[in-house]
C-alpha atoms as a PDB file:
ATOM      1  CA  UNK A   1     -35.111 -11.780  22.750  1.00  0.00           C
ATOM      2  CA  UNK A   2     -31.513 -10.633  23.141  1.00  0.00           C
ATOM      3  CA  UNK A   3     -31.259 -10.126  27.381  1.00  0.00           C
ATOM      4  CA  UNK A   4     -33.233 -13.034  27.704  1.00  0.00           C
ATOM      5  CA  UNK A   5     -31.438 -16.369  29.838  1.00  0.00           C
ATOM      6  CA  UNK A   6     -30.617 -18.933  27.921  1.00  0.00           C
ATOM      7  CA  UNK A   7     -32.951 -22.041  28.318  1.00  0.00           C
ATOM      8  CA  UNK A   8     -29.620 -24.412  29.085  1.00  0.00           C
ATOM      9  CA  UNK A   9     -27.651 -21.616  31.588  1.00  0.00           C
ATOM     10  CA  UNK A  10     -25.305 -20.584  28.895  1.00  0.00           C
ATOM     11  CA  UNK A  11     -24.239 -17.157  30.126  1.00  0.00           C
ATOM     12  CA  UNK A  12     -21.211 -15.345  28.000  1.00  0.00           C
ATOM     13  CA  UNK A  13     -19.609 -12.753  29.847  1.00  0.00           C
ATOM     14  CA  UNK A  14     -18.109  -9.553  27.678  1.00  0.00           C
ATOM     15  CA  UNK A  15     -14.667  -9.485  26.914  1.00  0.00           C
ATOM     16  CA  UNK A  16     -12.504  -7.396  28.663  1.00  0.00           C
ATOM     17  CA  UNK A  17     -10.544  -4.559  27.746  1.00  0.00           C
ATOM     18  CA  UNK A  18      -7.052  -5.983  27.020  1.00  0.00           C
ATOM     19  CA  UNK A  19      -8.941  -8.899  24.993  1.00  0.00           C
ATOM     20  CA  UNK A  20     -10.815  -6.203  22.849  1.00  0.00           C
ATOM     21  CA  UNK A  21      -7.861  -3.824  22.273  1.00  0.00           C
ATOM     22  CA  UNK A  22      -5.649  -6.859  21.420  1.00  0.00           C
ATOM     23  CA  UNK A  23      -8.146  -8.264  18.937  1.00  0.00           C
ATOM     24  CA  UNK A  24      -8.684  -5.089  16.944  1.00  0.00           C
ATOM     25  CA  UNK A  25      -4.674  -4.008  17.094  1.00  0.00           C
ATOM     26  CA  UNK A  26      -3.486  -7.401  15.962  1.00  0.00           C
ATOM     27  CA  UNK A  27      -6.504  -7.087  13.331  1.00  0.00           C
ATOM     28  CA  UNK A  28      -5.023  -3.489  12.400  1.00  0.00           C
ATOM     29  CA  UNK A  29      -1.563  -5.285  12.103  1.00  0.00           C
ATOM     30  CA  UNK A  30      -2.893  -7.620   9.986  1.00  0.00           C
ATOM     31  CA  UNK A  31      -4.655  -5.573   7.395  1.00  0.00           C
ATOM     32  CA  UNK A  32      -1.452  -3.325   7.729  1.00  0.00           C
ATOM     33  CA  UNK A  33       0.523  -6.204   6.986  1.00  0.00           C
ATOM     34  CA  UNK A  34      -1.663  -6.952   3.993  1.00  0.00           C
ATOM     35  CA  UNK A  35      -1.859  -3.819   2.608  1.00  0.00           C
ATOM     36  CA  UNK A  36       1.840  -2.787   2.566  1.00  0.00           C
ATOM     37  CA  UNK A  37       2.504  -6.178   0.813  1.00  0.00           C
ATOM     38  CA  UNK A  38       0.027  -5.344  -1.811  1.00  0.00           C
ATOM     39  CA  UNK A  39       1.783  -1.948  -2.366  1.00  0.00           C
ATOM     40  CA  UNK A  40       5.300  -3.906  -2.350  1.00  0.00           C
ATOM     41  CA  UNK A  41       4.051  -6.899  -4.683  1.00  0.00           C
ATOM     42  CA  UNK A  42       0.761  -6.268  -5.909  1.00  0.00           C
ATOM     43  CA  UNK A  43       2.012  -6.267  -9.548  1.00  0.00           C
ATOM     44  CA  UNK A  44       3.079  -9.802  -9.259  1.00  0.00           C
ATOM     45  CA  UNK A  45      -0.076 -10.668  -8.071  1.00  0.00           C
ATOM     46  CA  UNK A  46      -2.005  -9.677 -11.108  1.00  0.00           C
ATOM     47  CA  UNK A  47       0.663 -10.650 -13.762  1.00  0.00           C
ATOM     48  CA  UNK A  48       2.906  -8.258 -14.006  1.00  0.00           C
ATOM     49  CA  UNK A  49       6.348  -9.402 -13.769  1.00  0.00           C
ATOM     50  CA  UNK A  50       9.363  -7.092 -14.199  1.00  0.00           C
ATOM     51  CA  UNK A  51      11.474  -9.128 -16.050  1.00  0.00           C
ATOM     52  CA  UNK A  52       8.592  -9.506 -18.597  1.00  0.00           C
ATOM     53  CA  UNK A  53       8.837  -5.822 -19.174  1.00  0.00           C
ATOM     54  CA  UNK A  54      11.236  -4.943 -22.149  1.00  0.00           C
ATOM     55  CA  UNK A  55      10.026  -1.844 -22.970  1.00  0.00           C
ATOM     56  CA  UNK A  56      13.147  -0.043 -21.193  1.00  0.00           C
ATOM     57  CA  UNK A  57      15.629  -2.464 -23.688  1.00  0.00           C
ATOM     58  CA  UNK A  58      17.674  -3.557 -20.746  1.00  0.00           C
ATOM     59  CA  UNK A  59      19.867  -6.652 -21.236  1.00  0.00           C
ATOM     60  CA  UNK A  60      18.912  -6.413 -25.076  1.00  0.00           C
ATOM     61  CA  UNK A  61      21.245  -4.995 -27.922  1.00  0.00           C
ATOM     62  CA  UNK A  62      20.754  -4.675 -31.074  1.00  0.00           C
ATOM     63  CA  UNK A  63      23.681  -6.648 -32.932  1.00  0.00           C
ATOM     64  CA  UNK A  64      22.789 -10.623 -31.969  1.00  0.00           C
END
């Protein structure tokens, strides 16, 4: 039964406001955080390296 008293006189009180906005804006900044480096590196987290890419023939020419 959820408004029921606990049998040992636990009572937890609500957080307030500045704990609840802090929570979910340093949760935002988080999954921000996440998703920007995703868009920055994601590549290299799936195996896909630039310097593995020689399909542009930099660095490369063709008399050995």
């Amino acid at each position: 039964m959820p408004g029921a008293p606990h049998p040992s006189g636990f009572h937890p009180h609500l957080p307030g406001f500045t704990h609840n906005f802090l929570g979910k804006a340093l949760g935002a900044t988080m999954w921000f955080f996440i998703f920007y480096r995703v868009r920055q590196d994601g590549g290299k987290l799936i195996g896909r390296h630039p310097f593995h890419d020689d399909a542009h023939g930099h660095g490369h020419s063709e008399h050995h």
